[in-house]
N, C-alpha and C. Protein backbone atom coordinates (compact mmCIF):
# COMPACT_ATOMS: atom_id res chain seq x y z
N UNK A 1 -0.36 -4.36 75.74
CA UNK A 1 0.82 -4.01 75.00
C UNK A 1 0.77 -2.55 74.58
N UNK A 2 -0.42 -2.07 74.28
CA UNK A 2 -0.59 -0.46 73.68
C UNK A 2 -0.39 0.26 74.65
N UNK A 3 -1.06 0.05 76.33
CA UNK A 3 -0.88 0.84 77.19
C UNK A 3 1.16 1.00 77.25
N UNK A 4 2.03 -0.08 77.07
CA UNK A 4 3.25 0.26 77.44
C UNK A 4 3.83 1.63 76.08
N UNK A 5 3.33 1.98 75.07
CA UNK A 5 3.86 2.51 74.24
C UNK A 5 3.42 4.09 74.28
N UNK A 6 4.32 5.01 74.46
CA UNK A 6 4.57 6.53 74.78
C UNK A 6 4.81 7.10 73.09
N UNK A 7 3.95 7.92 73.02
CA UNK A 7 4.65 8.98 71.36
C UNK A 7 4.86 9.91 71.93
N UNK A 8 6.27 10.64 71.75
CA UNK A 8 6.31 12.11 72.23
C UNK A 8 6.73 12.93 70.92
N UNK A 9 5.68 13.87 71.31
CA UNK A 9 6.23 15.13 70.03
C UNK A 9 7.02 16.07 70.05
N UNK A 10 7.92 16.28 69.74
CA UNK A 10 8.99 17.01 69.73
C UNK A 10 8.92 17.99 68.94
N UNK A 11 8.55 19.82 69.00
CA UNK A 11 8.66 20.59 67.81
C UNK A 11 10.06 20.79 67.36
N UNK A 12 9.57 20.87 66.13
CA UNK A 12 11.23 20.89 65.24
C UNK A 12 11.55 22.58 65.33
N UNK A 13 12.38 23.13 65.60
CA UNK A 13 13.02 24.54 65.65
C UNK A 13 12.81 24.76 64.43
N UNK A 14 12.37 26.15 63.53
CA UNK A 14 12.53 26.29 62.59
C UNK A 14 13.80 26.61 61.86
N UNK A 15 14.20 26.05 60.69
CA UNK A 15 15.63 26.32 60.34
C UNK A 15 15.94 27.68 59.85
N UNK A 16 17.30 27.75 59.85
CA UNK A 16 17.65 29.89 59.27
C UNK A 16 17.54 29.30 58.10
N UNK A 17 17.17 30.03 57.42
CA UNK A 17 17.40 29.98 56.27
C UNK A 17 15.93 30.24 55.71
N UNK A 18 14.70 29.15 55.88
CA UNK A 18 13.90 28.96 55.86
C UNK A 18 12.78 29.96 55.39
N UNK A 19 12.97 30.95 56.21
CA UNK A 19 12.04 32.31 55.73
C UNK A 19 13.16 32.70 54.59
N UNK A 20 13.82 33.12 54.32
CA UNK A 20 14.40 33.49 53.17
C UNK A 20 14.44 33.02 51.64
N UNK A 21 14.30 31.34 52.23
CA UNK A 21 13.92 30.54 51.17
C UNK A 21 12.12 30.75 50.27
N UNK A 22 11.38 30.84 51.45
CA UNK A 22 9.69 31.19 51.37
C UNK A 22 9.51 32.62 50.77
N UNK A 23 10.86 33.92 51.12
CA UNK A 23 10.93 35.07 50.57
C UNK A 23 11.07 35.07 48.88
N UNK A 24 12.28 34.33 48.80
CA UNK A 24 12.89 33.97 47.34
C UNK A 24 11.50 33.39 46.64
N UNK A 25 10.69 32.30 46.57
CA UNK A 25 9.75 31.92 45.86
C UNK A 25 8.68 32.76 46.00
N UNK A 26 8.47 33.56 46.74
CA UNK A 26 7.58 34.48 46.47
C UNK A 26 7.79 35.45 45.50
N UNK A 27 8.66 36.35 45.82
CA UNK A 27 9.78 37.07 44.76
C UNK A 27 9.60 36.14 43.08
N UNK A 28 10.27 34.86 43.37
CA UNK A 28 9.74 34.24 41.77
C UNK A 28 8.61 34.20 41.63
N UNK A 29 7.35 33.76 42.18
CA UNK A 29 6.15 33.95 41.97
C UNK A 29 5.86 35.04 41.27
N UNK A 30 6.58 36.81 41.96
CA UNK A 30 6.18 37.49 41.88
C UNK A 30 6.56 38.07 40.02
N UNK A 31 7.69 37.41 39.90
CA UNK A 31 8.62 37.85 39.04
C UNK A 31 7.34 36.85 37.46
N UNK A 32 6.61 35.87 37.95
CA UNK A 32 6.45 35.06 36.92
C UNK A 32 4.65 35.76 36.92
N UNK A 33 4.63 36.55 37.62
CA UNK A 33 3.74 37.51 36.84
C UNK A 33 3.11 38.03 35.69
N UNK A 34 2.83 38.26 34.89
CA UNK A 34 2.68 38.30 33.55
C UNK A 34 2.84 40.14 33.34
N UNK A 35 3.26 41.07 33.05
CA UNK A 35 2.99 42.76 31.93
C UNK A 35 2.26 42.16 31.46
N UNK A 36 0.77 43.32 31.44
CA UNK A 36 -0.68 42.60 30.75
C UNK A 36 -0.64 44.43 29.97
N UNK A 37 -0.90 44.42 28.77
CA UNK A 37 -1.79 45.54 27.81
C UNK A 37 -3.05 46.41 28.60
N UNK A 38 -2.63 47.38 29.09
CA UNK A 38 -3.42 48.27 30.28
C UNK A 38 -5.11 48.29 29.41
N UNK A 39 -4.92 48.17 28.04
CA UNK A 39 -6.04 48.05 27.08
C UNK A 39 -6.84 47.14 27.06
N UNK A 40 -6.66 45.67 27.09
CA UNK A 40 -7.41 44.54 26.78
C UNK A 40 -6.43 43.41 27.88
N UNK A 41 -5.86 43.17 28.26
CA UNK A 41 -5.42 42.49 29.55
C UNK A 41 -4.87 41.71 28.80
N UNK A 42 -4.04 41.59 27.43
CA UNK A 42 -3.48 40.52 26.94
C UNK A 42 -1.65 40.52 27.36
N UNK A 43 -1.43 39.29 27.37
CA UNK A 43 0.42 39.03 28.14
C UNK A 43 1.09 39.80 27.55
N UNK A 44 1.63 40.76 27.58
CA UNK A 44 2.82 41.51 26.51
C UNK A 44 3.91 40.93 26.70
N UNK A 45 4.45 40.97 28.35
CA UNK A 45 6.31 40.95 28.20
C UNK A 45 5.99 39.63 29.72
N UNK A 46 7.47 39.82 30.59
CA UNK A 46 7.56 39.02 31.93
C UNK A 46 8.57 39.82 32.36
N UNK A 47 8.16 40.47 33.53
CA UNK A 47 9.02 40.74 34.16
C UNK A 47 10.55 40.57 34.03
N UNK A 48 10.89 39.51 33.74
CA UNK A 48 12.33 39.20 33.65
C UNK A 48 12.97 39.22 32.09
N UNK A 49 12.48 39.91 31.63
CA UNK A 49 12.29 40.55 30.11
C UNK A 49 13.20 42.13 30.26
N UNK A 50 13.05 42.31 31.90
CA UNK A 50 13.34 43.69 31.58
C UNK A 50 14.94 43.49 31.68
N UNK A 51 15.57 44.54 30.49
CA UNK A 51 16.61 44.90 30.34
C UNK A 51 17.37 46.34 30.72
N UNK A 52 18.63 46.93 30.91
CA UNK A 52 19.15 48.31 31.08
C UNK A 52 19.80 48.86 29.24
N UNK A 53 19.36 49.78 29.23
CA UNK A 53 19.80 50.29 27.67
C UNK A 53 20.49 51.62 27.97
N UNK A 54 20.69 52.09 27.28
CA UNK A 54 22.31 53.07 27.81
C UNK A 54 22.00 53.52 29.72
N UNK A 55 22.38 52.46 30.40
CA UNK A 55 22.30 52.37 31.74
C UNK A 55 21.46 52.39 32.69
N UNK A 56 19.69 52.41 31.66
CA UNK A 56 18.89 52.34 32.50
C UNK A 56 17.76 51.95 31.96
N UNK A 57 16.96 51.18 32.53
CA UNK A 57 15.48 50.26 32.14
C UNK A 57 14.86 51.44 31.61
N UNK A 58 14.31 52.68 32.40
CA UNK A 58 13.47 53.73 32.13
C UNK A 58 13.90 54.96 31.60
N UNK A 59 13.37 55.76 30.42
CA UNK A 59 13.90 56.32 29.99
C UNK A 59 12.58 57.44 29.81
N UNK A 60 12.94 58.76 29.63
CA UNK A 60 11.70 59.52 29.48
C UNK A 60 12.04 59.97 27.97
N UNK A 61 11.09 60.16 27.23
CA UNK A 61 11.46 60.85 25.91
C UNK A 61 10.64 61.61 25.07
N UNK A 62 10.70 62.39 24.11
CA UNK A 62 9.92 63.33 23.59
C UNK A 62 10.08 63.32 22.17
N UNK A 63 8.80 62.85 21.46
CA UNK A 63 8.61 62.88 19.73
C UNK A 63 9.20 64.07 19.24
N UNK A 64 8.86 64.28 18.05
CA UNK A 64 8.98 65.80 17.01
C UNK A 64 7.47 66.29 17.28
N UNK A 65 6.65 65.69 17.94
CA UNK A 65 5.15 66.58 18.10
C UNK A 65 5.05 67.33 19.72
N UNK A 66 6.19 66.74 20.19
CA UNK A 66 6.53 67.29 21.74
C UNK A 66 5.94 66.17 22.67
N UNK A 67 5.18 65.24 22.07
CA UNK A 67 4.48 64.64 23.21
C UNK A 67 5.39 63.55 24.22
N UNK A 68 5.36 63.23 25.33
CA UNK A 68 6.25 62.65 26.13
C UNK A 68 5.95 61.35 26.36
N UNK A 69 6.82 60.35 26.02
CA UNK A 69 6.59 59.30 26.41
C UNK A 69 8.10 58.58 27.87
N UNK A 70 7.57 58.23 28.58
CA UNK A 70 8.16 57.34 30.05
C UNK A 70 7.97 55.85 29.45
N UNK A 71 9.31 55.33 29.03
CA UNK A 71 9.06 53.47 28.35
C UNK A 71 10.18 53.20 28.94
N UNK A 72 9.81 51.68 28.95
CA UNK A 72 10.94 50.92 29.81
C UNK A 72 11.69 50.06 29.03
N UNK A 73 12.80 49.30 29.15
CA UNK A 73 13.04 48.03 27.92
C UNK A 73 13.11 47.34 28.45
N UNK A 74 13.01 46.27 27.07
CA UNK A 74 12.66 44.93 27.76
C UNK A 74 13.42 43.99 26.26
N UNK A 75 13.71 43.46 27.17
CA UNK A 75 14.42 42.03 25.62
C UNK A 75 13.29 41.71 24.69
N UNK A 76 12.54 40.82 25.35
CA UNK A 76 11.37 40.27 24.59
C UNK A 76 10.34 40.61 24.89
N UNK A 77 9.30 41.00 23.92
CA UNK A 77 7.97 41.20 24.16
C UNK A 77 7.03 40.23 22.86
N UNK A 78 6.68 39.22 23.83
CA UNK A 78 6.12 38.10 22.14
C UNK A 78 4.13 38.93 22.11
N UNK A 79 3.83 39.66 22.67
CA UNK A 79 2.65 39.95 23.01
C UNK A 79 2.28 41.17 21.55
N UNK A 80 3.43 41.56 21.30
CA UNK A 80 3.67 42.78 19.81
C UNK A 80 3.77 42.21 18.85
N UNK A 81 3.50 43.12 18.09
CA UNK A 81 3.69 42.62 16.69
C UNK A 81 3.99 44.04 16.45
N UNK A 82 4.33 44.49 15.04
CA UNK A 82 4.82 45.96 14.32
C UNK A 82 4.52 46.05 13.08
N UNK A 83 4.38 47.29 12.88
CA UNK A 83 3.89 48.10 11.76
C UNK A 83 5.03 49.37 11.12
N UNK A 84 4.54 49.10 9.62
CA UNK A 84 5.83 49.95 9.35
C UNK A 84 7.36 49.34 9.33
N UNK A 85 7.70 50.22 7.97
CA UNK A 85 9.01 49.41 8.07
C UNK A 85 10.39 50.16 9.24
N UNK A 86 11.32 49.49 9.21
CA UNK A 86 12.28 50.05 10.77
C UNK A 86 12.95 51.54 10.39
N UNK A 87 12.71 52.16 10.47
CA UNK A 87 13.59 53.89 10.35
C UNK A 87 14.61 54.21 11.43
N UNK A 88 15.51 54.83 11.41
CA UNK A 88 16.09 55.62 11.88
C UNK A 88 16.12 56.97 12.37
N UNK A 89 15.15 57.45 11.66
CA UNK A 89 14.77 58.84 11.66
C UNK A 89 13.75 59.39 13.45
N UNK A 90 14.83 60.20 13.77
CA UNK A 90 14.49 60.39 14.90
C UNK A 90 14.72 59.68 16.25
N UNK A 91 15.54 58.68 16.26
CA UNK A 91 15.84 57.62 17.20
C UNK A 91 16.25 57.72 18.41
N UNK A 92 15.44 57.46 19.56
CA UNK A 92 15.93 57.65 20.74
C UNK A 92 17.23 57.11 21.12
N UNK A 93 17.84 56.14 20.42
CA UNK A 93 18.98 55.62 20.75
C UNK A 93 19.56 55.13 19.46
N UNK A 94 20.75 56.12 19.40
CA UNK A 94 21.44 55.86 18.54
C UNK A 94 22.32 54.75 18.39
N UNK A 95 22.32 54.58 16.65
CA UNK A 95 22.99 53.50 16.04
C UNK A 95 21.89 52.27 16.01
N UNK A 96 20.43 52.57 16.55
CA UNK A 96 19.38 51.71 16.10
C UNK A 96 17.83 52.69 15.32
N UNK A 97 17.39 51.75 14.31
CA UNK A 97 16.42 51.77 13.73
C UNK A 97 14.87 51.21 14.43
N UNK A 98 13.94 51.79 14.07
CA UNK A 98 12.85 51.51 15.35
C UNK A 98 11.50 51.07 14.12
N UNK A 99 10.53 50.60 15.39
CA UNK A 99 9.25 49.97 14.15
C UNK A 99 8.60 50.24 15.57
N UNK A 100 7.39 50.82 15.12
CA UNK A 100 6.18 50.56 15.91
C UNK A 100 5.72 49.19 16.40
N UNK A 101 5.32 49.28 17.73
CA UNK A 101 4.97 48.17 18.51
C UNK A 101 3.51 47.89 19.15
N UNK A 102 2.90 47.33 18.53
CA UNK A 102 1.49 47.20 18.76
C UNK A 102 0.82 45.94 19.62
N UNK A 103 0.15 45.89 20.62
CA UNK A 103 -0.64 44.85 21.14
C UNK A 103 -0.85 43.67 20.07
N UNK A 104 -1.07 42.62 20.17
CA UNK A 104 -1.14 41.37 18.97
C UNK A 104 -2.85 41.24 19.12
N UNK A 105 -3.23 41.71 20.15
CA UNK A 105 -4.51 41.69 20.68
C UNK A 105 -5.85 42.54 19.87
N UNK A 106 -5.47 43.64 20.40
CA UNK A 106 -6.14 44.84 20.46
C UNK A 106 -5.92 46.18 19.75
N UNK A 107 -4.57 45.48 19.28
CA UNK A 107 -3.88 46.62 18.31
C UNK A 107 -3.95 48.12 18.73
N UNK A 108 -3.37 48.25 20.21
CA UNK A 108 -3.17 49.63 21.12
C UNK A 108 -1.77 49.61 20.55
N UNK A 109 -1.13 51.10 20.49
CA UNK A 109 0.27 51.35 20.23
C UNK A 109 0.97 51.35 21.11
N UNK A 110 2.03 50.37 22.05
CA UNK A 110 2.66 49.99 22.73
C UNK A 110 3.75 50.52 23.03
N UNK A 111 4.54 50.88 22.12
CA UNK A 111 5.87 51.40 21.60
C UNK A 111 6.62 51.05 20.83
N UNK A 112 7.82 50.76 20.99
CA UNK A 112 8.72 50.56 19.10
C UNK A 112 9.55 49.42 20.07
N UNK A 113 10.07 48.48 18.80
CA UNK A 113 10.96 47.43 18.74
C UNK A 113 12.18 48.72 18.02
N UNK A 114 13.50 48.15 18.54
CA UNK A 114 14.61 48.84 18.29
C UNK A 114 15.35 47.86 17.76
N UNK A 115 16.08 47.59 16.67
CA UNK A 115 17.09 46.97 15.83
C UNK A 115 18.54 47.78 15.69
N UNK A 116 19.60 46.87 15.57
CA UNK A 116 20.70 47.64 15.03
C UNK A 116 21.24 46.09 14.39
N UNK A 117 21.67 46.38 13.18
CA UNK A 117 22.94 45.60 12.67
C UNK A 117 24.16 44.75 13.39
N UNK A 118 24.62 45.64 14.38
CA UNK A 118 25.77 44.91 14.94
C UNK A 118 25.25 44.64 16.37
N UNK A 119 23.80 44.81 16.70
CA UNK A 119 23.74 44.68 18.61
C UNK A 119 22.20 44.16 19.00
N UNK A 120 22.23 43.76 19.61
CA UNK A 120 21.00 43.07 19.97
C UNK A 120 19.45 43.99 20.31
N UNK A 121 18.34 43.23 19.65
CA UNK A 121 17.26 44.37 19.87
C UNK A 121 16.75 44.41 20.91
N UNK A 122 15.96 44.70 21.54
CA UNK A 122 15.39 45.09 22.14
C UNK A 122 13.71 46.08 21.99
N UNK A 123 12.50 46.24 23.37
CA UNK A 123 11.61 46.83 22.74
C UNK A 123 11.68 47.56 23.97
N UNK A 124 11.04 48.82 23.50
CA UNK A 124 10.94 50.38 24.03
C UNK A 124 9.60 50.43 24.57
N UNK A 125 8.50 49.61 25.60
CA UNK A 125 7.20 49.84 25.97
C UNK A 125 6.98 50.83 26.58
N UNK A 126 6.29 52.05 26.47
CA UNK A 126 5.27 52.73 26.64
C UNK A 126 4.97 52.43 28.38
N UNK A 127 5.01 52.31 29.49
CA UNK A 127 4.74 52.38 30.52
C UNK A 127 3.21 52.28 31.07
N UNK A 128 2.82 53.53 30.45
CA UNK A 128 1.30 54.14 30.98
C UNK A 128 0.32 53.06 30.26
N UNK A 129 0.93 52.28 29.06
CA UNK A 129 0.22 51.05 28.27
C UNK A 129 0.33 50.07 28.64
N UNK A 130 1.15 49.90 30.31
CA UNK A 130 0.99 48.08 30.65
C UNK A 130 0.75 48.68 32.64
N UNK A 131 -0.13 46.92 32.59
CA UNK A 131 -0.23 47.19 33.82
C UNK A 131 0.67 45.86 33.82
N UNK A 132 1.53 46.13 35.13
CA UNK A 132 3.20 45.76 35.81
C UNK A 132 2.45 45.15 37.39
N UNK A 133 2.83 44.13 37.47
CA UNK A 133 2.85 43.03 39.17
C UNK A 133 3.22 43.96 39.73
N UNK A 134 2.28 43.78 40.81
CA UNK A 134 2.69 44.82 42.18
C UNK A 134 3.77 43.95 43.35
């Protein structure tokens, strides 16, 4: 009876779509990455944290001591905590008040959380202070 029975294998064509689909979850993979504190490797932000603030994620900017800081924004960063109460004085972006933003970790200076009254906050990280998914 076994000798009468034939299996034939048939390869399945791969479907379109398919690599695009394997692209996309990689991409999320990539996206569910963790921003780690270039200092002590603790989680700061997620990728998908990042936000555009007067039209752009990255912004370059310069204290009253001249020194330059390159920070990006980001909605949430649960990895900070802050110091100091929120000022205005000197504000890279007006119509908000700012607080220093510190590692929860290691207590490296990160950059500032930004507040305003009528608009949603946002935080100002420091760049050269996180290492970012390649």
């Amino acid at each position: 009876m076994l000798d009468s029975l034939y299996f034939l294998r048939i390869p399945v064509p791969e479907r379109q779509g398919e690599q695009q689909v394997q692209e996309e979850d990689e991409e999320k993979k990539e996206e569910e990455k963790p921003i780690l504190c270039a200092q002590c490797n603790a989680i700061i932000t997620r990728p998908a944290e990042r936000i555009e603030v007067q039209a752009a994620h990255q912004h370059t900017f310069f204290n009253p001591y001249g020194i330059i800081f390159q920070i990006g924004c980001f909605r949430q960063a649960p990895g900070c905590r802050y110091l100091g109460p929120a000022t205005e004085e000197f504000s890279w972006f007006p119509g908000y008040s700012w607080r220093i933003a510190i590692c929860k970790s290691c207590l490296t200076h990160l950059g500032w959380l930004y507040t305003a009254p009528d608009k949603e906050g946002f935080h100002g990280l420091i760049l050269d202070c996180l290492i970012q998914p390649e």
